[in-house]
N, C-alpha and C. Protein backbone atom coordinates (compact mmCIF):
# COMPACT_ATOMS: atom_id res chain seq x y z
N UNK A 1 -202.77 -315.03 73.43
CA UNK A 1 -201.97 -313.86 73.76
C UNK A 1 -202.75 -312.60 73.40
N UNK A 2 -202.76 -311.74 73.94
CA UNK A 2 -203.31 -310.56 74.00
C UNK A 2 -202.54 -309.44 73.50
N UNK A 3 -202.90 -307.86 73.05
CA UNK A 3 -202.24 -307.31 72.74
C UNK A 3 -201.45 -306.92 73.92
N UNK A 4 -202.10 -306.74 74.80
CA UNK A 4 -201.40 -305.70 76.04
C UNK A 4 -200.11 -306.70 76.36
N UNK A 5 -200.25 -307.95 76.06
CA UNK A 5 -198.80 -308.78 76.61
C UNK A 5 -197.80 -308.88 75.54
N UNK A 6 -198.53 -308.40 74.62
CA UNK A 6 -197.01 -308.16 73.26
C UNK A 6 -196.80 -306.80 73.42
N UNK A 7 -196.93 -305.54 73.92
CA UNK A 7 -196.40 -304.78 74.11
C UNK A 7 -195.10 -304.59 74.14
N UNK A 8 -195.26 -305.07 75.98
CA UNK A 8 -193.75 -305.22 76.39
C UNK A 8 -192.51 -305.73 75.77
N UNK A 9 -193.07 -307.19 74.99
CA UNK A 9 -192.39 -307.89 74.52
C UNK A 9 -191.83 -306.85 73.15
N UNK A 10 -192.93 -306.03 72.20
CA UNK A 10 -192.10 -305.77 71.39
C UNK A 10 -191.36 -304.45 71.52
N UNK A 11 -191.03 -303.79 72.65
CA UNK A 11 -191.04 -302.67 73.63
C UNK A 11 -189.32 -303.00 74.02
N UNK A 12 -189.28 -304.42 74.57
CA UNK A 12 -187.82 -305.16 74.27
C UNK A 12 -186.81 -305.37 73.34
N UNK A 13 -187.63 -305.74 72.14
CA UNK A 13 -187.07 -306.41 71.41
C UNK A 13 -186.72 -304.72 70.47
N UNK A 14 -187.52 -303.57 70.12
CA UNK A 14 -187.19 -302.41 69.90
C UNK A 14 -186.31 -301.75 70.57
N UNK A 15 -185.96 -302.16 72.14
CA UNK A 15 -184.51 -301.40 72.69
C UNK A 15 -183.60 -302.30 72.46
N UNK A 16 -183.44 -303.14 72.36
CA UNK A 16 -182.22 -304.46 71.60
C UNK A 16 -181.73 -304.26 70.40
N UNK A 17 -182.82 -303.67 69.55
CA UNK A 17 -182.00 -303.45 68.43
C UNK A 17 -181.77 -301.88 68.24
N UNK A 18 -182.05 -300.92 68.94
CA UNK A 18 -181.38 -299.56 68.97
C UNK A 18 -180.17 -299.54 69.70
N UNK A 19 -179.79 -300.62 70.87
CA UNK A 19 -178.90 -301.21 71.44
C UNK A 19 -177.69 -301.47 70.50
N UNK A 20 -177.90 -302.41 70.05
CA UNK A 20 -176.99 -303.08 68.77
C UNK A 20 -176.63 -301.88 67.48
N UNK A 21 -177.69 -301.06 67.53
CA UNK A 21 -177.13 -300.01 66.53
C UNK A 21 -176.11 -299.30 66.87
N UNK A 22 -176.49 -298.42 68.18
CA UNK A 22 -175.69 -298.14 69.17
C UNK A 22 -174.27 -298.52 69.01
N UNK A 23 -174.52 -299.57 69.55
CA UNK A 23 -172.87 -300.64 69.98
C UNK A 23 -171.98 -300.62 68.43
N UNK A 24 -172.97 -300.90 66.99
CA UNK A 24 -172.19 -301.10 66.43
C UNK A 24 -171.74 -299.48 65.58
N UNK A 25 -172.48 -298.42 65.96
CA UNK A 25 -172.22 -297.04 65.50
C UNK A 25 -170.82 -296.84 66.50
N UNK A 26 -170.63 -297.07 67.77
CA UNK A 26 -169.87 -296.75 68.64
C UNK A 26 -168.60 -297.90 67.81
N UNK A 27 -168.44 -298.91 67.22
CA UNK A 27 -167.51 -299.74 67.09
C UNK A 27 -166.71 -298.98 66.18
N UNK A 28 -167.74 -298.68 65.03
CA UNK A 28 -167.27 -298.13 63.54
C UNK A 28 -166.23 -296.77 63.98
N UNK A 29 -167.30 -296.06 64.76
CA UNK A 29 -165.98 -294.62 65.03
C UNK A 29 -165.15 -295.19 65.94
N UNK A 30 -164.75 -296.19 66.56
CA UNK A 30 -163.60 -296.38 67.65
C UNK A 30 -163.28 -296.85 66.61
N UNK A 31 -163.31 -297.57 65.79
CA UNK A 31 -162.01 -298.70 64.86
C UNK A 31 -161.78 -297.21 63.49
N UNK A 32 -162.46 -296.24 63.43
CA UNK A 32 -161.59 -295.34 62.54
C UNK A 32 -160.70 -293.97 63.67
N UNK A 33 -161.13 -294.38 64.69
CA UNK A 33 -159.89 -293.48 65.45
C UNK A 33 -161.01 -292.52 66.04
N UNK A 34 -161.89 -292.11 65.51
CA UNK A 34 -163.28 -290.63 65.71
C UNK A 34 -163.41 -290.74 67.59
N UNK A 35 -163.43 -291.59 67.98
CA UNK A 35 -163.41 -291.86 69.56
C UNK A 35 -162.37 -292.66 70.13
N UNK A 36 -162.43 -292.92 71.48
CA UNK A 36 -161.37 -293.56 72.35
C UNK A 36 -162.30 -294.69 73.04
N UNK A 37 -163.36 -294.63 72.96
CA UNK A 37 -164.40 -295.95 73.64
C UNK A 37 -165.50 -295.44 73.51
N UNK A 38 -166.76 -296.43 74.08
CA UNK A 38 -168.04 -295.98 74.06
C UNK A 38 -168.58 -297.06 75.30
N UNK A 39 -169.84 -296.73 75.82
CA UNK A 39 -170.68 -298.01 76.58
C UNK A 39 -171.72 -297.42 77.34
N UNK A 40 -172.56 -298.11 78.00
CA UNK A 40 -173.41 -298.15 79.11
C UNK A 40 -172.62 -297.24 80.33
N UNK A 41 -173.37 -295.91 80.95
CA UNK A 41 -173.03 -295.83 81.93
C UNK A 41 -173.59 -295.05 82.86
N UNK A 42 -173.65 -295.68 84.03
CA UNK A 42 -175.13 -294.69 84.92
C UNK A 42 -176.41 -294.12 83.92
N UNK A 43 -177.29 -295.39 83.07
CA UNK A 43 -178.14 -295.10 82.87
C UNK A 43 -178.16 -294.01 81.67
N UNK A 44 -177.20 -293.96 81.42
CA UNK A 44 -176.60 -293.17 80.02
C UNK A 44 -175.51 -293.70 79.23
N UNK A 45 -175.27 -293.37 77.75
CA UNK A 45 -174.21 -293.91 77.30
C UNK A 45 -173.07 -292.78 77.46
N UNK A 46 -171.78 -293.29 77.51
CA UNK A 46 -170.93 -292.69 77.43
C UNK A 46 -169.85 -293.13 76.06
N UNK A 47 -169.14 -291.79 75.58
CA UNK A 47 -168.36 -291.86 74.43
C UNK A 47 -166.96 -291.30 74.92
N UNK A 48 -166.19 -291.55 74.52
CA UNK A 48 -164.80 -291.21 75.31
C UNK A 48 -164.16 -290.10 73.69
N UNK A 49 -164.45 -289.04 73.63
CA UNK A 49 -164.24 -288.20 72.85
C UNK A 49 -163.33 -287.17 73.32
N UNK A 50 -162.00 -286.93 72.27
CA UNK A 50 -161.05 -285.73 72.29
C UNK A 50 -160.88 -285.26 74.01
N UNK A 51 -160.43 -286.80 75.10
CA UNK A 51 -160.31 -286.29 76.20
C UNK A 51 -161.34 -285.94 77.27
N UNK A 52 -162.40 -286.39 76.99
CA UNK A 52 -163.68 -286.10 77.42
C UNK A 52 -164.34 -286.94 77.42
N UNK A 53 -164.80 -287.61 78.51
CA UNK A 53 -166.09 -288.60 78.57
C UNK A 53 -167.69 -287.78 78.59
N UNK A 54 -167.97 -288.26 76.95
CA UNK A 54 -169.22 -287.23 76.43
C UNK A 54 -170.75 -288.38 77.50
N UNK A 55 -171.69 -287.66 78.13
CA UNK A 55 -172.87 -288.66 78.61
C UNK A 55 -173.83 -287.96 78.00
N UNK A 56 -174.88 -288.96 77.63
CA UNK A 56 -175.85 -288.67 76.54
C UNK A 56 -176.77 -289.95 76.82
N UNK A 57 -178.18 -289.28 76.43
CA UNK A 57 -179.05 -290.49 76.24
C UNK A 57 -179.33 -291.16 75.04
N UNK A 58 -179.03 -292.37 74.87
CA UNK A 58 -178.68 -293.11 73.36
C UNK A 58 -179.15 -292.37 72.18
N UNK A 59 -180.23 -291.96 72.02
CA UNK A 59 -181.07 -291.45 71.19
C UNK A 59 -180.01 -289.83 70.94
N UNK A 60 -179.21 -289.32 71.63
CA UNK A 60 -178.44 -288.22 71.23
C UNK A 60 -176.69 -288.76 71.13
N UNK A 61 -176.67 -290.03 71.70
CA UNK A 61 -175.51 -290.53 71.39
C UNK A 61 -175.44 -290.98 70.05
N UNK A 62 -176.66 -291.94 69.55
CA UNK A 62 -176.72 -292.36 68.09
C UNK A 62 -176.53 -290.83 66.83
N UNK A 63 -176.91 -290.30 67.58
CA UNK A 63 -176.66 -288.68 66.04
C UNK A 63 -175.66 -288.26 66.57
N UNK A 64 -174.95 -288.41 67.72
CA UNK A 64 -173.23 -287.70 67.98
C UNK A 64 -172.47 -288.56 66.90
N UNK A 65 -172.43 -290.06 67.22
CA UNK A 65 -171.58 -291.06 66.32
C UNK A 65 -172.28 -290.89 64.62
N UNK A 66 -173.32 -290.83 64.31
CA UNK A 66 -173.81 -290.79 62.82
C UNK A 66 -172.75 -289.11 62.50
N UNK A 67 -173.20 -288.52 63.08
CA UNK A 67 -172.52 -287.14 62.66
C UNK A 67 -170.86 -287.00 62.06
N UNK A 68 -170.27 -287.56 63.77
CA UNK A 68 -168.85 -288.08 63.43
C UNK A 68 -168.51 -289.05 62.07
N UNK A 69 -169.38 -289.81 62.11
CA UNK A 69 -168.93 -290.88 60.70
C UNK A 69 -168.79 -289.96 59.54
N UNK A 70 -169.89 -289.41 59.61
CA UNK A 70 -170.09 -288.79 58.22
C UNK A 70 -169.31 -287.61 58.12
N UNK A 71 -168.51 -286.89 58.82
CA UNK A 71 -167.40 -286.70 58.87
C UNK A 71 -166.19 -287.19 58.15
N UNK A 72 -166.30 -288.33 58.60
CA UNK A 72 -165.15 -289.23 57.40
C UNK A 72 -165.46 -289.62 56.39
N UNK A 73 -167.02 -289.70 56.06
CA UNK A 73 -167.22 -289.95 54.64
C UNK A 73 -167.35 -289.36 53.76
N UNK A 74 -167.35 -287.83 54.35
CA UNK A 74 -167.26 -286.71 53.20
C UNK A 74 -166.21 -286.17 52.59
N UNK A 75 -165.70 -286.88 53.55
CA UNK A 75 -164.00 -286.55 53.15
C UNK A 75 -163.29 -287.41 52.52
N UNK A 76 -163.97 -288.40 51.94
CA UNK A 76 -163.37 -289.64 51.32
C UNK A 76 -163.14 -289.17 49.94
């Protein structure tokens, strides 16, 4: 195996798990109320916020939901 063919492979396996961060940042604020849904959509994620379907590219969706959390944790 060569480098150029592990690239891809670890090119995958690095959007799978920003994926899963994603999914599970989006779970945490839907199960404390902070959103109304989250997911995949047209190539962007979408967050279902205060009436508003927010679209964002993961990488600005992941610091919308970190932001929101910490929101509730400062207030704890």
């Amino acid at each position: 195996m060569t480098d150029d063919s592990l690239e891809p492979r670890i090119n995958l396996e690095s959007e799978s798990l920003q994926y899963n961060k994603l999914h599970e940042l989006g779970n945490r604020a839907q199960s404390a109320g902070l959103i109304l849904g989250h997911g995949h959509h047209q190539g962007k994620y979408e967050i279902l916020h205060k009436g508003q379907a927010l679209l964002m590219t993961p990488k600005e969706a992941q610091a919308f939901l970190l932001a929101l959390l910490q929101t509730i944790e400062t207030s704890e």
